[in-house]
C-alpha atoms as a PDB file:
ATOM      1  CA  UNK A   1     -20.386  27.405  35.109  1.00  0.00           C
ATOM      2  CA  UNK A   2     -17.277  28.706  37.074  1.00  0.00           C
ATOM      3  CA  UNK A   3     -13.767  28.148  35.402  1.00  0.00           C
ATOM      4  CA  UNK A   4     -11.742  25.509  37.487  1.00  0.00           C
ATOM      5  CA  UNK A   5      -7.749  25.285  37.710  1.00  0.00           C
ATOM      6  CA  UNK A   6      -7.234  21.967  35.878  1.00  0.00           C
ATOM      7  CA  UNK A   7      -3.385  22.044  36.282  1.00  0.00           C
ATOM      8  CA  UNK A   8      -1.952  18.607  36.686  1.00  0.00           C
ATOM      9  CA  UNK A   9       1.430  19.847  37.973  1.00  0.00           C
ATOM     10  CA  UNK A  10      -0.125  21.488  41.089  1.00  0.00           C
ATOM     11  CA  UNK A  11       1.589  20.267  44.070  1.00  0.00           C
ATOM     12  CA  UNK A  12       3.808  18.780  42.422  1.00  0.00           C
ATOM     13  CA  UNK A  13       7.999  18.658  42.797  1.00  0.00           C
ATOM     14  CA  UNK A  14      10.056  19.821  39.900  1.00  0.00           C
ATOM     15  CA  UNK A  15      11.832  17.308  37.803  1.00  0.00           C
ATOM     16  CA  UNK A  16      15.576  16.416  39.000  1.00  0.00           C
ATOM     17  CA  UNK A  17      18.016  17.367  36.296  1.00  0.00           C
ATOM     18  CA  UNK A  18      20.148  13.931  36.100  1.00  0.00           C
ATOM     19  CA  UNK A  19      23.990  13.810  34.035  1.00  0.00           C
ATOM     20  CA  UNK A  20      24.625  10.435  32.315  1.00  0.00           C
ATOM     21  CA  UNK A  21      26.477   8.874  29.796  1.00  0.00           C
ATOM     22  CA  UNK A  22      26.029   5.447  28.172  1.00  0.00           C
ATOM     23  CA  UNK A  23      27.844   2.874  29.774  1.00  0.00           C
ATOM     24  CA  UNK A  24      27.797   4.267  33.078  1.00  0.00           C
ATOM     25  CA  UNK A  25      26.634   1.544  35.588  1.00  0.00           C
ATOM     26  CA  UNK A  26      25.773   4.078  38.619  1.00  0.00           C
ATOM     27  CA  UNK A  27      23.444   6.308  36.112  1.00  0.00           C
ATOM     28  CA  UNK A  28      21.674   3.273  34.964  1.00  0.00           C
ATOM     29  CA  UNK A  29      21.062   2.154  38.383  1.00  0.00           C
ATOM     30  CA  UNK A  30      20.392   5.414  39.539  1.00  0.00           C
ATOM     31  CA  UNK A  31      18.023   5.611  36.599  1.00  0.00           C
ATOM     32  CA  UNK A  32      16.113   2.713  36.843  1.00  0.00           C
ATOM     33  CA  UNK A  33      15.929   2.904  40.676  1.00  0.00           C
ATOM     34  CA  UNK A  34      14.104   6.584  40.635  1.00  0.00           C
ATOM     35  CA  UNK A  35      11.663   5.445  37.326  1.00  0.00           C
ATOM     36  CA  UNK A  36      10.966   2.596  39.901  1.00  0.00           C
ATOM     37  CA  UNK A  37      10.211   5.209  42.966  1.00  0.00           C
ATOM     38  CA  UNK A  38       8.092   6.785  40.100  1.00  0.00           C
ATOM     39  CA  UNK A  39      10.195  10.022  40.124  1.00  0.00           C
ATOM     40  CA  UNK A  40       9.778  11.678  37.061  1.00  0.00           C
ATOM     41  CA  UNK A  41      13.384  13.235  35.651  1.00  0.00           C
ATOM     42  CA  UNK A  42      14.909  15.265  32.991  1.00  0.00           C
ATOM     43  CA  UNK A  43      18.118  13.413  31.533  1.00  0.00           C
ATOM     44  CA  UNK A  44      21.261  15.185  29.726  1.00  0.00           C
ATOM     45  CA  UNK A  45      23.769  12.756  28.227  1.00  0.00           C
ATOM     46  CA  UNK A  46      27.044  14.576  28.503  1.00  0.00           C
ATOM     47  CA  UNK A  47      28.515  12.381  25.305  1.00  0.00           C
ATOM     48  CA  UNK A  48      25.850  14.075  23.292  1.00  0.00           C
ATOM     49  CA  UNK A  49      25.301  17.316  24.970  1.00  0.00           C
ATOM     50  CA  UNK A  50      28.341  19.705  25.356  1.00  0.00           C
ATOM     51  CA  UNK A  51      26.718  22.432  27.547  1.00  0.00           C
ATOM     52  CA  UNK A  52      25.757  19.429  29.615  1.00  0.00           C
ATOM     53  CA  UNK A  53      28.960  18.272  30.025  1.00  0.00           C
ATOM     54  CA  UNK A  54      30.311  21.973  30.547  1.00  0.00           C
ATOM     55  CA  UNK A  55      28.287  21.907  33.519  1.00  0.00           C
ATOM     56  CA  UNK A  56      29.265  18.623  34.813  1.00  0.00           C
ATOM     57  CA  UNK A  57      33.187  19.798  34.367  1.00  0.00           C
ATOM     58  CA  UNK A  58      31.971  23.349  36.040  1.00  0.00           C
ATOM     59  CA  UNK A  59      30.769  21.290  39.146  1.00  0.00           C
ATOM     60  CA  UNK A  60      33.127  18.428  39.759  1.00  0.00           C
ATOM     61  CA  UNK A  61      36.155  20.022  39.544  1.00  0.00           C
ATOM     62  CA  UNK A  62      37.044  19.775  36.002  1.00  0.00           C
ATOM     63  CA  UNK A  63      35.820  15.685  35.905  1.00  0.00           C
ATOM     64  CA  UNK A  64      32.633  14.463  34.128  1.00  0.00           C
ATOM     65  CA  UNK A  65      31.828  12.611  36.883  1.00  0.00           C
ATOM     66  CA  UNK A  66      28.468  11.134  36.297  1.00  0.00           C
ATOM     67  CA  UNK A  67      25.643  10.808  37.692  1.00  0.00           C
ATOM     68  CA  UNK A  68      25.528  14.513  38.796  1.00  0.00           C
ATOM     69  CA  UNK A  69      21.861  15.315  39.697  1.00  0.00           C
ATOM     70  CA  UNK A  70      20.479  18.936  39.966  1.00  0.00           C
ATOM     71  CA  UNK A  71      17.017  19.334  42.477  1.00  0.00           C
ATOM     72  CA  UNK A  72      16.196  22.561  42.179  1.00  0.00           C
ATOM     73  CA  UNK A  73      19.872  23.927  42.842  1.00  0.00           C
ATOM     74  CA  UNK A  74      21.092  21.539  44.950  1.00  0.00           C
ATOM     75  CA  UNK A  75      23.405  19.809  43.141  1.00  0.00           C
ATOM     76  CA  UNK A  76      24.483  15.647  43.775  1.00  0.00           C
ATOM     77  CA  UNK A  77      27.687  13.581  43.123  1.00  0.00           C
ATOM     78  CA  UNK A  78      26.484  10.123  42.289  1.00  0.00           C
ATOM     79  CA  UNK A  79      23.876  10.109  44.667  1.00  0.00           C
ATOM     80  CA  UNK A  80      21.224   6.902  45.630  1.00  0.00           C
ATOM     81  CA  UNK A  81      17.871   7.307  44.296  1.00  0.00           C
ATOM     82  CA  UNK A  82      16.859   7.440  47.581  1.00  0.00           C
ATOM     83  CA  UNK A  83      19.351  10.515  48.453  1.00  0.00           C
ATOM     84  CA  UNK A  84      17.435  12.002  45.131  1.00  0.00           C
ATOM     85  CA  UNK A  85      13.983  11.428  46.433  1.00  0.00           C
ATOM     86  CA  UNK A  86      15.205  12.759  49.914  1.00  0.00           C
ATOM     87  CA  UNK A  87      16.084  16.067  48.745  1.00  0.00           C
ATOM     88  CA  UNK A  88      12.882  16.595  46.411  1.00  0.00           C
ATOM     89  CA  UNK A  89      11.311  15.561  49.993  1.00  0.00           C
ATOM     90  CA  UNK A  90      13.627  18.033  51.680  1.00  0.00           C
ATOM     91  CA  UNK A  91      12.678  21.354  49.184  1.00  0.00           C
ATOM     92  CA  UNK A  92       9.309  20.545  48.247  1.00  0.00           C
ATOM     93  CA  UNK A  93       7.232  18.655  51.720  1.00  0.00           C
ATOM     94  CA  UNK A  94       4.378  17.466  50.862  1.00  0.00           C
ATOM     95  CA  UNK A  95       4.697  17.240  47.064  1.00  0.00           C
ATOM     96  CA  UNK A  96       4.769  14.410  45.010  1.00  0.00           C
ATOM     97  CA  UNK A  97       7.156  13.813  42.274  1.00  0.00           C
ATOM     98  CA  UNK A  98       6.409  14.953  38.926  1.00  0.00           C
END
């Protein structure tokens, strides 16, 4: 028996970094709309999370403007889910979404 590569994550986009907050009408739609494209992310909340919202400040010019989304270095001022999918498209071709 040879040993096989059973990683799942092969081929695969990392995860966009998305900045919320509760209450925030854009990051819920921009949350629900990428679940829905079946785009996998990691979420900070900035209320809960001060180096998150460090880096949000760092970024936007001293605001916590949110959504901010981070693919792979790129990062996105309240972006569409499809902008979001567009750059994972962009950096990774022919990857899916985690």
């Amino acid at each position: 028996m040879g040993t096989e590569d059973h990683d799942s994550t092969r081929g695969c986009a990392p995860k966009p970094v998305i900045y919320w907050r509760p209450g925030c009408p854009y990051c819920a739609r921009l949350r629900w709309g990428l679940r829905r494209m079946k785009v996998t992310t990691e979420e900070l909340n900035i209320w809960t999370d001060p180096a998150a919202a460090a880096f949000v400040r760092s970024v936007n010019g001293g605001d916590e403007t949110v959504p901010t989304v981070v693919v792979a270095g790129v990062t996105l001022l309240n972006p569409t889910p499809r902008q979001v999918k567009r750059e994972l498209e962009r950096q990774f071709p022919g990857t899916r979404p985690l």
